[in-house]
PDB file of N, CA and C in Angstrom:
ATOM      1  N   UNK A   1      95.406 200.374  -5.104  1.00  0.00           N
ATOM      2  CA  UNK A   1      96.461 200.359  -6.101  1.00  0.00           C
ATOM      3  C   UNK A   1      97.692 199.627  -5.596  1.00  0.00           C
ATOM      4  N   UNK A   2      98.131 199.479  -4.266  1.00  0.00           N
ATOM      5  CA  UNK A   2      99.240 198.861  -3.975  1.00  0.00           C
ATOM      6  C   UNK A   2      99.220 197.544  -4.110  1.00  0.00           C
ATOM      7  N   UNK A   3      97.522 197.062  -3.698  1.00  0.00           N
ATOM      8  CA  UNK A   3      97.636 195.585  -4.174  1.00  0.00           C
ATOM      9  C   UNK A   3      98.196 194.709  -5.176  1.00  0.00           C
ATOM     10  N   UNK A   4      97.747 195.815  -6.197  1.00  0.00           N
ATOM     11  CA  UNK A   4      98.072 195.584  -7.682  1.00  0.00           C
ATOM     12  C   UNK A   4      99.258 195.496  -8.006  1.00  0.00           C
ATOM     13  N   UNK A   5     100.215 196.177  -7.685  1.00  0.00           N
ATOM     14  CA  UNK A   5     101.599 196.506  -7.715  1.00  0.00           C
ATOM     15  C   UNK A   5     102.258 195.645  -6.702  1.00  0.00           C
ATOM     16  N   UNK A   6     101.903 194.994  -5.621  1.00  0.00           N
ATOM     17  CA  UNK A   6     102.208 193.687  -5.081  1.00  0.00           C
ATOM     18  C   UNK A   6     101.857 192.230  -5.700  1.00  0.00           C
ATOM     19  N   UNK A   7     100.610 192.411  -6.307  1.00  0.00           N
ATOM     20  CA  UNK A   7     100.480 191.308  -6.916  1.00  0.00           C
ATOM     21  C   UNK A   7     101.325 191.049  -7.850  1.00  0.00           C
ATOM     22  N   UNK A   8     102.239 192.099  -9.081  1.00  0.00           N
ATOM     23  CA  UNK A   8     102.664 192.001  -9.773  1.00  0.00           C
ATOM     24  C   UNK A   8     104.117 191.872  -9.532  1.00  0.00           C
ATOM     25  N   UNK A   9     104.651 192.462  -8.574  1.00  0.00           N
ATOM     26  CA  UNK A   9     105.850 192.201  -8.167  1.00  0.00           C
ATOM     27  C   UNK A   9     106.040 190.395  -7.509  1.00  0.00           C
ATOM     28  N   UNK A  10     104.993 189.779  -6.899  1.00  0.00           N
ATOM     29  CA  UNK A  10     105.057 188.426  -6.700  1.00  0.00           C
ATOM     30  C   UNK A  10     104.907 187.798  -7.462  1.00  0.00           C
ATOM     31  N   UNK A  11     103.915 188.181  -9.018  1.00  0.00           N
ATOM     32  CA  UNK A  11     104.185 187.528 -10.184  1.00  0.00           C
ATOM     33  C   UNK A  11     105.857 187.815 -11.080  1.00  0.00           C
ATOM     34  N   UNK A  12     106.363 188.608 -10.670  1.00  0.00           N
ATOM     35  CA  UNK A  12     107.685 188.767 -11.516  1.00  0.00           C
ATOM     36  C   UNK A  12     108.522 187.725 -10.363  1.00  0.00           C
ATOM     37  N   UNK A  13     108.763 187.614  -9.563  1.00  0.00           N
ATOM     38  CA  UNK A  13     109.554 187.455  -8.527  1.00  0.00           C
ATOM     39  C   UNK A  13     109.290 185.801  -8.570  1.00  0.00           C
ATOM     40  N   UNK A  14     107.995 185.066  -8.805  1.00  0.00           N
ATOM     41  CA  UNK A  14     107.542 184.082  -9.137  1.00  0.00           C
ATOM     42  C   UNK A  14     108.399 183.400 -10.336  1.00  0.00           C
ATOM     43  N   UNK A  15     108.489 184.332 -11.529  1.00  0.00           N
ATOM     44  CA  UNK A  15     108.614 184.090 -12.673  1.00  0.00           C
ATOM     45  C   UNK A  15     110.159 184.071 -12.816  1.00  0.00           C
ATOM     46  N   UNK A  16     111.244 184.876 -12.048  1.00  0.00           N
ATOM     47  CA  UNK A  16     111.968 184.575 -11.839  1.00  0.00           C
ATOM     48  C   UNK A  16     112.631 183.445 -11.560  1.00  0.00           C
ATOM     49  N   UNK A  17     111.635 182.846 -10.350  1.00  0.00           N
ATOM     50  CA  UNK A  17     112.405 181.781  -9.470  1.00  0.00           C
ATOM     51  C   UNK A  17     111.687 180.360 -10.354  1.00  0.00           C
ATOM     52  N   UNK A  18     111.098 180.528 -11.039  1.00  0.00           N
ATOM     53  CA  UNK A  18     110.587 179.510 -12.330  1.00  0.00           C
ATOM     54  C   UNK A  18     112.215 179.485 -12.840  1.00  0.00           C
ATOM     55  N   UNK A  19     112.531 180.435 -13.395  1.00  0.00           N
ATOM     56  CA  UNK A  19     113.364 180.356 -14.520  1.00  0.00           C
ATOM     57  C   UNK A  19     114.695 179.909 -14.109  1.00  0.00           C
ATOM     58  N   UNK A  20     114.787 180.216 -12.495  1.00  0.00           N
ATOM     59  CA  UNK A  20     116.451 179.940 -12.151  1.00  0.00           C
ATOM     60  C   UNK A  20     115.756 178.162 -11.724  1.00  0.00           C
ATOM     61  N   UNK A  21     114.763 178.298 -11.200  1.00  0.00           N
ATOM     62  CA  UNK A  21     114.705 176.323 -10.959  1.00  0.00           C
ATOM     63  C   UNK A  21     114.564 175.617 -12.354  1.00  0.00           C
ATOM     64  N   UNK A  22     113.999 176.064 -13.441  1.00  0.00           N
ATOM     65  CA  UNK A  22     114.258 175.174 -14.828  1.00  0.00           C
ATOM     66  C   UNK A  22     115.693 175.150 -14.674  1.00  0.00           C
ATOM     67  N   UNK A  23     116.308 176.308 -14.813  1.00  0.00           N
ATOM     68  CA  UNK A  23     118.379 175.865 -15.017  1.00  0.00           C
ATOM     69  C   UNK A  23     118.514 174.831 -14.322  1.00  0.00           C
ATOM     70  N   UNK A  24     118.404 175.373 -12.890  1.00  0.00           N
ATOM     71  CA  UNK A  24     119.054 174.027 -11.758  1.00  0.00           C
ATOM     72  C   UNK A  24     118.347 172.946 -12.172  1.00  0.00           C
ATOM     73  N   UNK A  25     117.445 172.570 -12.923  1.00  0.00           N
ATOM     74  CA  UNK A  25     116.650 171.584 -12.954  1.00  0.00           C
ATOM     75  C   UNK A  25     117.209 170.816 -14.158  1.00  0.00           C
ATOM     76  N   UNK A  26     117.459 171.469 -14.760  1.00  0.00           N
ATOM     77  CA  UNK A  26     118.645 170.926 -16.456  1.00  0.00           C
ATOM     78  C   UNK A  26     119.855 170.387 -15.980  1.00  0.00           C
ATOM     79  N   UNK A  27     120.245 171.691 -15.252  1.00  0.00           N
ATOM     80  CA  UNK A  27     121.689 170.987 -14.909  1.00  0.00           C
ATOM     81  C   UNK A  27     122.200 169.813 -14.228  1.00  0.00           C
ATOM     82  N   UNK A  28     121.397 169.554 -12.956  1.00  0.00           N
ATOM     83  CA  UNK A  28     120.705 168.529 -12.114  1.00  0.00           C
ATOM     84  C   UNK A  28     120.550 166.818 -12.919  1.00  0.00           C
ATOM     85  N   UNK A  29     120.050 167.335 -14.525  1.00  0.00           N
ATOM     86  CA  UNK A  29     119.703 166.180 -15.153  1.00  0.00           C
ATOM     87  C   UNK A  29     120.940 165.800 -15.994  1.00  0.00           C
ATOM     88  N   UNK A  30     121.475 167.127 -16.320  1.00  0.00           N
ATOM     89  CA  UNK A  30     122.606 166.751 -16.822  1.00  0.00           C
ATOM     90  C   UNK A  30     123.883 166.009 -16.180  1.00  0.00           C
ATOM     91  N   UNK A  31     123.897 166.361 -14.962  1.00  0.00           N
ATOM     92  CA  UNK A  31     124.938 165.978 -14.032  1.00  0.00           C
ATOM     93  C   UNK A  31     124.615 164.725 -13.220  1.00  0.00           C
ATOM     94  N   UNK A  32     123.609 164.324 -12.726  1.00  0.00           N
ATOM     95  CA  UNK A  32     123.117 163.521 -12.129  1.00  0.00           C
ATOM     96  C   UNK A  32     121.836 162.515 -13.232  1.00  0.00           C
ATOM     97  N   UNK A  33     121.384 162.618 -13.653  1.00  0.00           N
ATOM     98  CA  UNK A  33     120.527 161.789 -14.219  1.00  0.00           C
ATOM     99  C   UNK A  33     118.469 162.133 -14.004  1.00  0.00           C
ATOM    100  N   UNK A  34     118.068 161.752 -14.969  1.00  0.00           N
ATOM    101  CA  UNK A  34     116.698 162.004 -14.496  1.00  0.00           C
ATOM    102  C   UNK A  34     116.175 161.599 -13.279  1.00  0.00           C
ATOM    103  N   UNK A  35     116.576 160.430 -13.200  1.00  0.00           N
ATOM    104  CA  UNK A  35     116.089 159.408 -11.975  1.00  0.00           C
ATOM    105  C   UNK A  35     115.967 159.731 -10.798  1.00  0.00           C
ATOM    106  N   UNK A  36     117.756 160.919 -10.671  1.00  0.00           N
ATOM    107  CA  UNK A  36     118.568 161.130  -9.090  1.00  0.00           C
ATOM    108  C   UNK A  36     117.480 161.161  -8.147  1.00  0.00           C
ATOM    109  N   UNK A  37     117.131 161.363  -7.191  1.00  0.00           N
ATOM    110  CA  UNK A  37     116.541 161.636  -6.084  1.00  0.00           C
ATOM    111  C   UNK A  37     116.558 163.232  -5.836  1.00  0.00           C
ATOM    112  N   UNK A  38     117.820 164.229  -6.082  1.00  0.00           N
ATOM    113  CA  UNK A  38     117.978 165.513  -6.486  1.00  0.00           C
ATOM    114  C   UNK A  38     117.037 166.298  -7.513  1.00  0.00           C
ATOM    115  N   UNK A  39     117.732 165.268  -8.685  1.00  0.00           N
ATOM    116  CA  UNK A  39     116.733 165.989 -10.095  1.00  0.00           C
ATOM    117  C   UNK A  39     115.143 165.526  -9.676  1.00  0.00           C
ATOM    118  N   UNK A  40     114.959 164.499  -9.243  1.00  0.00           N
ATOM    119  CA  UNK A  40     113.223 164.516  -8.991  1.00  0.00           C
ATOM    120  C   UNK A  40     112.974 166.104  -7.808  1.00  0.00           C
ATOM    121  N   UNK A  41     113.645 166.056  -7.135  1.00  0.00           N
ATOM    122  CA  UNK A  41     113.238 166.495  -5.742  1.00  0.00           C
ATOM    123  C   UNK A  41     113.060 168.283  -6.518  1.00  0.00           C
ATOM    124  N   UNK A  42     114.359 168.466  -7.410  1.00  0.00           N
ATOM    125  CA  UNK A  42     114.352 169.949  -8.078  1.00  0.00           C
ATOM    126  C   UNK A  42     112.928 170.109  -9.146  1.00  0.00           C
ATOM    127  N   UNK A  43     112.346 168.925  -9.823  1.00  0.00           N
ATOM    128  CA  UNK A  43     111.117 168.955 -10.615  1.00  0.00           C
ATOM    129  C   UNK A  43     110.055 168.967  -9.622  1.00  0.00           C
ATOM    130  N   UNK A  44     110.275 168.740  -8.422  1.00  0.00           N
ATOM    131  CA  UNK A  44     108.736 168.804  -7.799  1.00  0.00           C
ATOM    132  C   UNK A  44     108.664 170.297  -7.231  1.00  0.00           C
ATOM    133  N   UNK A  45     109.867 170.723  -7.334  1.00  0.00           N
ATOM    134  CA  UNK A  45     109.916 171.895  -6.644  1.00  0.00           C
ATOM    135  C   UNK A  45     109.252 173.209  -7.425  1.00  0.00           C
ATOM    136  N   UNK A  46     109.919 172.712  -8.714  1.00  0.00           N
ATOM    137  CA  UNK A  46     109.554 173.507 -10.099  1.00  0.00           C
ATOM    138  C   UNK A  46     108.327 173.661 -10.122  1.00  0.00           C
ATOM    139  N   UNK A  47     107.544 172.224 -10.295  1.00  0.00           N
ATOM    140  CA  UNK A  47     105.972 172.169 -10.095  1.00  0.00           C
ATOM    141  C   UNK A  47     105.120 173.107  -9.483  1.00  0.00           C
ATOM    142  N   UNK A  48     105.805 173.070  -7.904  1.00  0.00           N
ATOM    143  CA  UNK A  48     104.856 173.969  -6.819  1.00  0.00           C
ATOM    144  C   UNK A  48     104.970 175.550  -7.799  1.00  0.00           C
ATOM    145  N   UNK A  49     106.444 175.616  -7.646  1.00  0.00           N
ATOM    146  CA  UNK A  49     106.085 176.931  -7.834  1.00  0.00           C
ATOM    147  C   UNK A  49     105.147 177.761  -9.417  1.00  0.00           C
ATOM    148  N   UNK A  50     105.499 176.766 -10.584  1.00  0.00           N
ATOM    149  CA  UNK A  50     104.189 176.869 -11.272  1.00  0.00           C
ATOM    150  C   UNK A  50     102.932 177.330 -10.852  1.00  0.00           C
ATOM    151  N   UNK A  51     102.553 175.949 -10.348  1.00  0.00           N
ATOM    152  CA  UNK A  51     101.479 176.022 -10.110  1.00  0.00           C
ATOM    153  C   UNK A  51     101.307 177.303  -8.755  1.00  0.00           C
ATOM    154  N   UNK A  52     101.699 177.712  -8.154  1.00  0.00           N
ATOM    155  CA  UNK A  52     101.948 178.869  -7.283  1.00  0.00           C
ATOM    156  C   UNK A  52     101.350 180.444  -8.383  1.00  0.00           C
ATOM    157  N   UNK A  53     102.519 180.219  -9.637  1.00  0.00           N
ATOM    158  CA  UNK A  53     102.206 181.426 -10.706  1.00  0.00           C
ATOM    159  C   UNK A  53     101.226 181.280 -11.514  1.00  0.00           C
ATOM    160  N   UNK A  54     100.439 179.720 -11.806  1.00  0.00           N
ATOM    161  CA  UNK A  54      98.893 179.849 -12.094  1.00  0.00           C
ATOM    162  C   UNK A  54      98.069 180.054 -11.711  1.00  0.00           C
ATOM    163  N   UNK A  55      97.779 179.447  -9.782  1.00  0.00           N
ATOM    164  CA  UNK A  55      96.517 180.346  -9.173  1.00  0.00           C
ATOM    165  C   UNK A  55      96.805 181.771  -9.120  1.00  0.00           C
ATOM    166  N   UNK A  56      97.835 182.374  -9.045  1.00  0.00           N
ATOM    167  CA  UNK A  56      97.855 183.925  -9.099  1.00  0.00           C
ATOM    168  C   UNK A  56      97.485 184.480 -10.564  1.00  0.00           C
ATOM    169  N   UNK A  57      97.628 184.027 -11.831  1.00  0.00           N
ATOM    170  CA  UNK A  57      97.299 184.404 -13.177  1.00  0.00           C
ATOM    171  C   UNK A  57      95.653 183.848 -13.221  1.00  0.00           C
ATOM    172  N   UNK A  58      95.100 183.179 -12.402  1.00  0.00           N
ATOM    173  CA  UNK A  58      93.528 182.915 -12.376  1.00  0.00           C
ATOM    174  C   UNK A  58      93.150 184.151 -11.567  1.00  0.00           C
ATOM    175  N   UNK A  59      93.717 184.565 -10.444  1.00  0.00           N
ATOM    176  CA  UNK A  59      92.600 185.797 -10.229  1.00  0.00           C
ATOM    177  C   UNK A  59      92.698 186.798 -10.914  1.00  0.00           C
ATOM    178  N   UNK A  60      94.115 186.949 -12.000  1.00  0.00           N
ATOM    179  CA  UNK A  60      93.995 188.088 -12.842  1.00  0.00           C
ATOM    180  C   UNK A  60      93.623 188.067 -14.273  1.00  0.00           C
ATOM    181  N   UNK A  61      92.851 186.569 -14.551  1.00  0.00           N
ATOM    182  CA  UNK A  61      91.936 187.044 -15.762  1.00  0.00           C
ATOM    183  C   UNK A  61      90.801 187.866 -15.953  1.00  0.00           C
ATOM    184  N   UNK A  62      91.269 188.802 -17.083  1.00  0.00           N
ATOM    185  CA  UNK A  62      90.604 189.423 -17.574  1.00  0.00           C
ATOM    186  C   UNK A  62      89.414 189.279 -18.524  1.00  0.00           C
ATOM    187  N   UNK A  63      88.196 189.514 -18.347  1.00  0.00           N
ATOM    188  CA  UNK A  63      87.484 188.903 -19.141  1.00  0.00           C
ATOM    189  C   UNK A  63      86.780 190.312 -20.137  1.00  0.00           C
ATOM    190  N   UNK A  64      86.673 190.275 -21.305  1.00  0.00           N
ATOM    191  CA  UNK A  64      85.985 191.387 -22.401  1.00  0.00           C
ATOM    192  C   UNK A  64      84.897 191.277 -22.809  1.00  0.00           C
ATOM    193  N   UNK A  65      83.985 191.879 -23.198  1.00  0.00           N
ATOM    194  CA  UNK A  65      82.845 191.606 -23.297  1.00  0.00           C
ATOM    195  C   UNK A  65      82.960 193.183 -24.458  1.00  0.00           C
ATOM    196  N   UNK A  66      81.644 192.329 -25.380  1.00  0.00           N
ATOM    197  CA  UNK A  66      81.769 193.041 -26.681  1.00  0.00           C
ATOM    198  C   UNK A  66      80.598 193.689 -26.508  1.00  0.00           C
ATOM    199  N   UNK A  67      80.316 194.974 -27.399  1.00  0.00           N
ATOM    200  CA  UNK A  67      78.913 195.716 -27.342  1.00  0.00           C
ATOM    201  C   UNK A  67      78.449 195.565 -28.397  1.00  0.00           C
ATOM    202  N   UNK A  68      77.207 194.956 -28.901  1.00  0.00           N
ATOM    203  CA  UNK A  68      76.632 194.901 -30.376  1.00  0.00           C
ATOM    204  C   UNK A  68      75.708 195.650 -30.571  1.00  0.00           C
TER     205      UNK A  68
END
């Protein structure tokens, strides 16, 4: 059971740090430009950690299966 409750706390904690790097990642574009070397460097960063909160949402699909 603790696993579970770790896994989920690294998915919130994940999902967090998604949401504060989209801001910095807006603001970045707003202030500096798409191009900057900054705003790229803050979108690749964004990326990892995505993709960080999708292999963790692949080991927790759930799959259902119906009874006929």
């Amino acid at each position: 059971m603790l696993t579970k409750v770790s896994e989920l706390s690294q998915r919130i904690y994940l999902s967090e740090c998604i949401i504060n790097k989209r801001r910095e990642l807006v603001d970045l574009g707003m202030d500096y430009g798409l191009l900057n070397k900054k705003t790229i460097q803050c979108s690749q960063d964004l990326d990892q950690l995505i993709n960080l909160y999708m292999q963790g949402s692949k080991k927790t699909e759930y799959k259902f299966y119906y009874i006929l």
